[in-house]
PDB file of N, CA and C in Angstrom:
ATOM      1  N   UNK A   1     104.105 128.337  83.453  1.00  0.00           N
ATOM      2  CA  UNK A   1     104.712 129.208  82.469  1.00  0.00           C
ATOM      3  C   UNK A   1     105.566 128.374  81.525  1.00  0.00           C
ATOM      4  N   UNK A   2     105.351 128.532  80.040  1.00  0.00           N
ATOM      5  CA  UNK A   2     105.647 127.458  79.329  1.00  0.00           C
ATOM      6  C   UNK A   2     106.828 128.271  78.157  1.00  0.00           C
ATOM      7  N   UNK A   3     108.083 127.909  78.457  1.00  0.00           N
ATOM      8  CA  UNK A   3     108.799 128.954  77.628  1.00  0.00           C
ATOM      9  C   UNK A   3     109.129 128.524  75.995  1.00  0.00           C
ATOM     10  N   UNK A   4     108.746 129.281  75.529  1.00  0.00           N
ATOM     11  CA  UNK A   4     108.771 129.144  73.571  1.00  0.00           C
ATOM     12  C   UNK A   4     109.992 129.003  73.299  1.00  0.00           C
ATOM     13  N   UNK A   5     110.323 128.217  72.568  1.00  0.00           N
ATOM     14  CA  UNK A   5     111.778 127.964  71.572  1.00  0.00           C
ATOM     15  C   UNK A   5     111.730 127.749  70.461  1.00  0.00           C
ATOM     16  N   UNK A   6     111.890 128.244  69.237  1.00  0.00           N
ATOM     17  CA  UNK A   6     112.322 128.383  68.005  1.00  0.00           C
ATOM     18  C   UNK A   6     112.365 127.185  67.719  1.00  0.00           C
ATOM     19  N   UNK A   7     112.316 126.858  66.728  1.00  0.00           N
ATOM     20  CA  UNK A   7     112.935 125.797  66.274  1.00  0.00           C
ATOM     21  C   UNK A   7     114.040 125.384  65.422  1.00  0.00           C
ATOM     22  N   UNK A   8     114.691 126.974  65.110  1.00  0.00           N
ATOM     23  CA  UNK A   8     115.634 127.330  64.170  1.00  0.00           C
ATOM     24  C   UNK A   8     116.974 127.550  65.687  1.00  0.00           C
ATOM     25  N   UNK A   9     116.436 128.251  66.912  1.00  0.00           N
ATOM     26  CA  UNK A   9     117.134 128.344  68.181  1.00  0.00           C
ATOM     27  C   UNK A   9     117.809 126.844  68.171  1.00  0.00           C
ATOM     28  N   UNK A  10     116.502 125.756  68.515  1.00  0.00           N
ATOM     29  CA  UNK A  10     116.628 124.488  68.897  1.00  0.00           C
ATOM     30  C   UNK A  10     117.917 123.589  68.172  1.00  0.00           C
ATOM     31  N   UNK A  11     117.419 123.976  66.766  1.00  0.00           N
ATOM     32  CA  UNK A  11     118.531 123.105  65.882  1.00  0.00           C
ATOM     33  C   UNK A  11     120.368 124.177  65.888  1.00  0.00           C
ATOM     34  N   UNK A  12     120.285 125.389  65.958  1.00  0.00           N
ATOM     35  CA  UNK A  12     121.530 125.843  66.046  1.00  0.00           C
ATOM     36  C   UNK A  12     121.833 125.836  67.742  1.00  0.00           C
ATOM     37  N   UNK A  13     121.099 125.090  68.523  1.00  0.00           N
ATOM     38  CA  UNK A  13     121.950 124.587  69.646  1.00  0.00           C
ATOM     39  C   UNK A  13     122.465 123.088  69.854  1.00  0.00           C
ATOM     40  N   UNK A  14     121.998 122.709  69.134  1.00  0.00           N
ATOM     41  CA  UNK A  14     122.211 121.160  69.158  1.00  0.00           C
ATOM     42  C   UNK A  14     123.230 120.456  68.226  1.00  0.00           C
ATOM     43  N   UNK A  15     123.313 121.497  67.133  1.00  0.00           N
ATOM     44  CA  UNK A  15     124.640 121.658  65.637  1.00  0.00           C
ATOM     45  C   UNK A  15     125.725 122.351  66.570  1.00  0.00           C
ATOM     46  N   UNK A  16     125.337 123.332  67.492  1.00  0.00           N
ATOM     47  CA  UNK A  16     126.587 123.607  68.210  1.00  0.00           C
ATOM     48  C   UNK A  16     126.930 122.907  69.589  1.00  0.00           C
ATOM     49  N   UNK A  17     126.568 121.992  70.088  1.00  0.00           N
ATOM     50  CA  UNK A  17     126.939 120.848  70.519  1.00  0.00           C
ATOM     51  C   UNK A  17     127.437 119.932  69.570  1.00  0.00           C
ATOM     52  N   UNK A  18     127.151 119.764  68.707  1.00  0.00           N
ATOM     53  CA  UNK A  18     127.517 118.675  68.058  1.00  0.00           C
ATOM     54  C   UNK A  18     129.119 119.214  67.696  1.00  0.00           C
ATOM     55  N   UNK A  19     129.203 120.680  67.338  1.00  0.00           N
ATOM     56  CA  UNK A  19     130.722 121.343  67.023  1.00  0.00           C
ATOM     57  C   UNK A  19     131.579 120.861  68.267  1.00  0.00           C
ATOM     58  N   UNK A  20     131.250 121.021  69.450  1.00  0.00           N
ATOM     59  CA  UNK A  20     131.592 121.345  70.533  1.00  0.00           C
ATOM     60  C   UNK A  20     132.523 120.383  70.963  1.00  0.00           C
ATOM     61  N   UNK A  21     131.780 118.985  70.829  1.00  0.00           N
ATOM     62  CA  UNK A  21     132.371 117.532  70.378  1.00  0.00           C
ATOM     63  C   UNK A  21     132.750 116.997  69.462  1.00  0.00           C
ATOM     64  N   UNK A  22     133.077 117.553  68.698  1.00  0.00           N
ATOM     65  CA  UNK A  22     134.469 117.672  67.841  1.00  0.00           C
ATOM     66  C   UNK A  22     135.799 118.112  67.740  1.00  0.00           C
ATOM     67  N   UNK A  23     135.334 119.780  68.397  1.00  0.00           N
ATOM     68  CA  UNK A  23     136.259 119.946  68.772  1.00  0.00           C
ATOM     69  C   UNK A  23     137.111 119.264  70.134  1.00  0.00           C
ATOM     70  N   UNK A  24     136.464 118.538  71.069  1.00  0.00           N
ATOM     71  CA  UNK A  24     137.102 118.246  71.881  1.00  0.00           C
ATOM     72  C   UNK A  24     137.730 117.099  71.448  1.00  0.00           C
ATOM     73  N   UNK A  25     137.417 116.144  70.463  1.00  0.00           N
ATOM     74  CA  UNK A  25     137.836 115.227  69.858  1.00  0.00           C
ATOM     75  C   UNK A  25     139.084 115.623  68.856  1.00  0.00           C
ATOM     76  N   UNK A  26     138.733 116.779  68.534  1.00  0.00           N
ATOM     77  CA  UNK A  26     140.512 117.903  67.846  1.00  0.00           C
ATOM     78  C   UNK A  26     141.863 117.574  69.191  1.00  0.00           C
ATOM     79  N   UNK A  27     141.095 118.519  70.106  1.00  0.00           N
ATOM     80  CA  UNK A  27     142.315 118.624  71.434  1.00  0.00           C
ATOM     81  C   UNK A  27     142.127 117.039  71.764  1.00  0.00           C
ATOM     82  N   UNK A  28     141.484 116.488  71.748  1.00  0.00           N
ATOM     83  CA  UNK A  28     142.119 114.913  72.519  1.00  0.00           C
ATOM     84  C   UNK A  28     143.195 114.374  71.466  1.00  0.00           C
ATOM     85  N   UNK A  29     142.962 114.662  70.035  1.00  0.00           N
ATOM     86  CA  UNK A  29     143.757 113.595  69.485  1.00  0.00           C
ATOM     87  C   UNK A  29     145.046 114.195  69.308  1.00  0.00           C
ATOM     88  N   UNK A  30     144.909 115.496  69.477  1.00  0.00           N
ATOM     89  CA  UNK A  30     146.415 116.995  69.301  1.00  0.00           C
ATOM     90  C   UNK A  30     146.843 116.150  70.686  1.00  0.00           C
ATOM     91  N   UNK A  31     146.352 115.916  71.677  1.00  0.00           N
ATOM     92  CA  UNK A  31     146.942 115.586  72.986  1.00  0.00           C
ATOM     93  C   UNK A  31     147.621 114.291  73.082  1.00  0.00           C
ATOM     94  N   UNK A  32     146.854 113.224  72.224  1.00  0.00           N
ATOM     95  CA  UNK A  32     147.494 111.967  72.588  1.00  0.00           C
ATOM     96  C   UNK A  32     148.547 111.832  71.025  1.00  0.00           C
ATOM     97  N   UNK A  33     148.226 112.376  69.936  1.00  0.00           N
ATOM     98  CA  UNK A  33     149.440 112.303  69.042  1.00  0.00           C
ATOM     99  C   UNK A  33     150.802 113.070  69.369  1.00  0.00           C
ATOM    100  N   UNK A  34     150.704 113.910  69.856  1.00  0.00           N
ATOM    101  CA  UNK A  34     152.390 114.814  70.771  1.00  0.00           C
ATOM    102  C   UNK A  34     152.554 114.096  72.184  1.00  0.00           C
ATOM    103  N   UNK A  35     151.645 113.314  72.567  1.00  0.00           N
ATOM    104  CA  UNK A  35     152.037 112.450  73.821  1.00  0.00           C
ATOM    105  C   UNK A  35     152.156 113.581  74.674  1.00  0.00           C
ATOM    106  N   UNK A  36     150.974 114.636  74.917  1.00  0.00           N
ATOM    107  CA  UNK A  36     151.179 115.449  76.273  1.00  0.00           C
ATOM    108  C   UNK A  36     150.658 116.667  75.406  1.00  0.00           C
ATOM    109  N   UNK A  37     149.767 117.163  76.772  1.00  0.00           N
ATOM    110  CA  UNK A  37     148.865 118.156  76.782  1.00  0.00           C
ATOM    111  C   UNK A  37     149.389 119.235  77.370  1.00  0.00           C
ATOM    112  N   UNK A  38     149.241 120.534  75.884  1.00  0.00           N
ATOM    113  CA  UNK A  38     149.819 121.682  75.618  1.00  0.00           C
ATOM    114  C   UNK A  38     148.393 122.845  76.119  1.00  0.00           C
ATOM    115  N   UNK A  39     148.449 123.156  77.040  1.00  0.00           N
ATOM    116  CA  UNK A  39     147.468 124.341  77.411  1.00  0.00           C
ATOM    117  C   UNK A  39     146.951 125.062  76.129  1.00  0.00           C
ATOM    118  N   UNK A  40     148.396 125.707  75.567  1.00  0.00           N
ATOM    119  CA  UNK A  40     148.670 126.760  74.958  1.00  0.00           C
ATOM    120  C   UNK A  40     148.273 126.225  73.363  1.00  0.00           C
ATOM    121  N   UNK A  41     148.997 125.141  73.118  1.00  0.00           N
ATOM    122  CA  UNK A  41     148.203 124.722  72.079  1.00  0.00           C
ATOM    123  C   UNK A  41     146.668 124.345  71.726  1.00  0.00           C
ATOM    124  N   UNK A  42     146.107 124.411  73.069  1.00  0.00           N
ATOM    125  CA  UNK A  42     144.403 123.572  73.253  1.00  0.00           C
ATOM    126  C   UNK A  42     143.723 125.116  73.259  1.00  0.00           C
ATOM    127  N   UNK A  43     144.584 126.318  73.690  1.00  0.00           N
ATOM    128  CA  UNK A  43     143.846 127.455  74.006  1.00  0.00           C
ATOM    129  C   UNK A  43     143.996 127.760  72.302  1.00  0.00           C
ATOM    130  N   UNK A  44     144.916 127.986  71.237  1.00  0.00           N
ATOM    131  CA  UNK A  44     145.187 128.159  70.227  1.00  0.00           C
ATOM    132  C   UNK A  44     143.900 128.473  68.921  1.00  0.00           C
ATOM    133  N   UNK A  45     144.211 126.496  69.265  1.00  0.00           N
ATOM    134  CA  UNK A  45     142.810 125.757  68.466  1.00  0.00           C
ATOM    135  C   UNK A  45     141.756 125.904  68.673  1.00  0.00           C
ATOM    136  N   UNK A  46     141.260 125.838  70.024  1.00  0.00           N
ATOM    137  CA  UNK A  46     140.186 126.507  70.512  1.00  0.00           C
ATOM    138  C   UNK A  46     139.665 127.759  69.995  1.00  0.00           C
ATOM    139  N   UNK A  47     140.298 128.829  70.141  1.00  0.00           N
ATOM    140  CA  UNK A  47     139.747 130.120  70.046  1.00  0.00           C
ATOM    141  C   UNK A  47     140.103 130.577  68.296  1.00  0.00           C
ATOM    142  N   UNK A  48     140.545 129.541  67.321  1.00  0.00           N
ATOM    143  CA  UNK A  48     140.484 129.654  65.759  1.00  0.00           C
ATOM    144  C   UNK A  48     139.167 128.944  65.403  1.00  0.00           C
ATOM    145  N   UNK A  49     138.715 127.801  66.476  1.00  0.00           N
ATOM    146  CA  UNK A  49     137.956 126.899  65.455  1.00  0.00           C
ATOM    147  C   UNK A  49     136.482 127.668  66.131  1.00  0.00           C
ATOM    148  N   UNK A  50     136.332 128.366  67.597  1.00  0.00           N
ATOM    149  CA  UNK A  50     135.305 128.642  67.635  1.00  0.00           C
ATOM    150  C   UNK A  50     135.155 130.387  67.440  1.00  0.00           C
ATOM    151  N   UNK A  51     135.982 131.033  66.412  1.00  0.00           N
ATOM    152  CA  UNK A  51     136.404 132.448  65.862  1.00  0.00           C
ATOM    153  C   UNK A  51     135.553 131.635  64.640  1.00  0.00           C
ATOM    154  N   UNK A  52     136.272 131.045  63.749  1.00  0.00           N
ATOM    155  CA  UNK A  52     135.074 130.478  62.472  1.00  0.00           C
ATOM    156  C   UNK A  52     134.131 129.503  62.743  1.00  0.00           C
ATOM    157  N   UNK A  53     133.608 128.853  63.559  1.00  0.00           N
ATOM    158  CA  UNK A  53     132.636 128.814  63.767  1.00  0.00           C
ATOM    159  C   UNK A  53     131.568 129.686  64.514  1.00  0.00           C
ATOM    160  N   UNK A  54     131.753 131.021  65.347  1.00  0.00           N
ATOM    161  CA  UNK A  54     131.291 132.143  65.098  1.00  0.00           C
ATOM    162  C   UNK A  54     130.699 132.738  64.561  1.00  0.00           C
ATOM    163  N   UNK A  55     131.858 133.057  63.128  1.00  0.00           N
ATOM    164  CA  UNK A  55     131.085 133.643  62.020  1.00  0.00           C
ATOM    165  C   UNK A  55     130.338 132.889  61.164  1.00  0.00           C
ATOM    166  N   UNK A  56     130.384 131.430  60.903  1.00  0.00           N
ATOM    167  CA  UNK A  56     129.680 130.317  60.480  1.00  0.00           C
ATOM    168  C   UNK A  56     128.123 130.584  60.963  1.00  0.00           C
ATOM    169  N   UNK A  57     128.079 130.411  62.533  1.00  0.00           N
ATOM    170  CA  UNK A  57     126.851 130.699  62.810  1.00  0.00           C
ATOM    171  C   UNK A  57     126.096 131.806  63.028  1.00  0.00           C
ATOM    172  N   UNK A  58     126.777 133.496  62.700  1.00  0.00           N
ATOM    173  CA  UNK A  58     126.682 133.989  62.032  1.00  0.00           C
ATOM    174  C   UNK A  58     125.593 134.433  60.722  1.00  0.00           C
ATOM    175  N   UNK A  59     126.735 133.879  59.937  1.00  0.00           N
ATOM    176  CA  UNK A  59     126.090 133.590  58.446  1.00  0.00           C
ATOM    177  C   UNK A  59     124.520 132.551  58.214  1.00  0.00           C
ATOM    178  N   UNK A  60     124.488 131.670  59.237  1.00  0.00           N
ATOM    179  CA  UNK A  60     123.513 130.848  58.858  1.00  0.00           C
ATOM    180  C   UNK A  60     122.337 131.506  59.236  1.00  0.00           C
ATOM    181  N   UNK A  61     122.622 132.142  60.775  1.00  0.00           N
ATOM    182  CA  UNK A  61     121.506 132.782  61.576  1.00  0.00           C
ATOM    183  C   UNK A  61     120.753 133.870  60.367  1.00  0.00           C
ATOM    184  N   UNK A  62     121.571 134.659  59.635  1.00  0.00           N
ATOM    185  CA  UNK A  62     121.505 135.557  58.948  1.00  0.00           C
ATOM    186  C   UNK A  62     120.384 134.964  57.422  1.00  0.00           C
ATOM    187  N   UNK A  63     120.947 134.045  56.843  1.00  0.00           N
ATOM    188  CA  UNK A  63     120.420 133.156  56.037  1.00  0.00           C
ATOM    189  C   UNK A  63     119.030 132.673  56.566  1.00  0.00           C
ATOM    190  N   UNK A  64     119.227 131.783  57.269  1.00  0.00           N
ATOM    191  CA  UNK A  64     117.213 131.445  58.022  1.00  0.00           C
ATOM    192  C   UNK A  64     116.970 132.185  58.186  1.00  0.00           C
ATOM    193  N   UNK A  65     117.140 133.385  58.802  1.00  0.00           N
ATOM    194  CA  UNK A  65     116.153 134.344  59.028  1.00  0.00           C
ATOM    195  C   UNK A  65     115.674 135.022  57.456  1.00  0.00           C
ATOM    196  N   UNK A  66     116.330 135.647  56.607  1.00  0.00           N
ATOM    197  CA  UNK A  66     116.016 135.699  55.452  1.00  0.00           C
ATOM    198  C   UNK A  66     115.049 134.993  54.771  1.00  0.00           C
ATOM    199  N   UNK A  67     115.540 133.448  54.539  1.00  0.00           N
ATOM    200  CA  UNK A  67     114.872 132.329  53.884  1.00  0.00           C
ATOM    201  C   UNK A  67     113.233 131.947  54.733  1.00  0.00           C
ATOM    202  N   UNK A  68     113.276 132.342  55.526  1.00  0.00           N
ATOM    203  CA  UNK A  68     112.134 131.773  56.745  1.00  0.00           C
ATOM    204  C   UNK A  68     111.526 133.287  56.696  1.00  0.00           C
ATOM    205  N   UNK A  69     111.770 134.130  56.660  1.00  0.00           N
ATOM    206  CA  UNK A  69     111.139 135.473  56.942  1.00  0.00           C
ATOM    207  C   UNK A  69     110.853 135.518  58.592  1.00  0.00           C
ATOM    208  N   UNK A  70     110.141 136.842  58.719  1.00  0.00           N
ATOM    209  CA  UNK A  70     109.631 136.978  59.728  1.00  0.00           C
ATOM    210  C   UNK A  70     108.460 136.249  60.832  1.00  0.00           C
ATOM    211  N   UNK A  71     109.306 135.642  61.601  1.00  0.00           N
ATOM    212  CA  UNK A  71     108.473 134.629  62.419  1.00  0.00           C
ATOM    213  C   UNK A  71     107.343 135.136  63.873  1.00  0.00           C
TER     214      UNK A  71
END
C-alpha cells in the first residue's frame, strides 16, 4: 500500500520545518543574550510567531490551491 503525497503537502512540510528551526534559533539566542532561560518568555514567542505563521500558511494553502486548481 503506497501512500500519495502532494507535492504542494510535501513542500509546505518541509518550509514548515524549515520555520520550526528558526524559530528555535529565536529562543536559543533570546536565551543566551538575557543569560538564562525564561519559560514564559519562550512560551510568548512561540505562540506569536507560530499564530502568524498559521495564518501565513493559511494564506498560501489558499493561494496554490487557487493558482494550481483542482488536483
Amino acid at each position: 500500500m503506497k501512500l500519495k503525497i502532494s507535492d504542494l503537502t510535501k513542500s509546505l512540510f518541509f518550509s514548515f520545518l524549515a520555520y520550526m528551526l528558526f524559530l528555535a534559533a529565536v529562543i536559543g539566542f533570546d536565551t543566551f543574550s538575557k543569560g538564562d532561560f525564561d519559560p514564559g518568555r519562550a512560551i510568548v514567542v512561540s505562540v506569536l510567531y507560530l499564530g502568524a505563521l498559521s495564518v501565513f500558511f493559511v494564506i498560501m494553502l489558499i493561494v496554490f490551491k487557487v493558482k494550481l486548481g483542482p488536483s
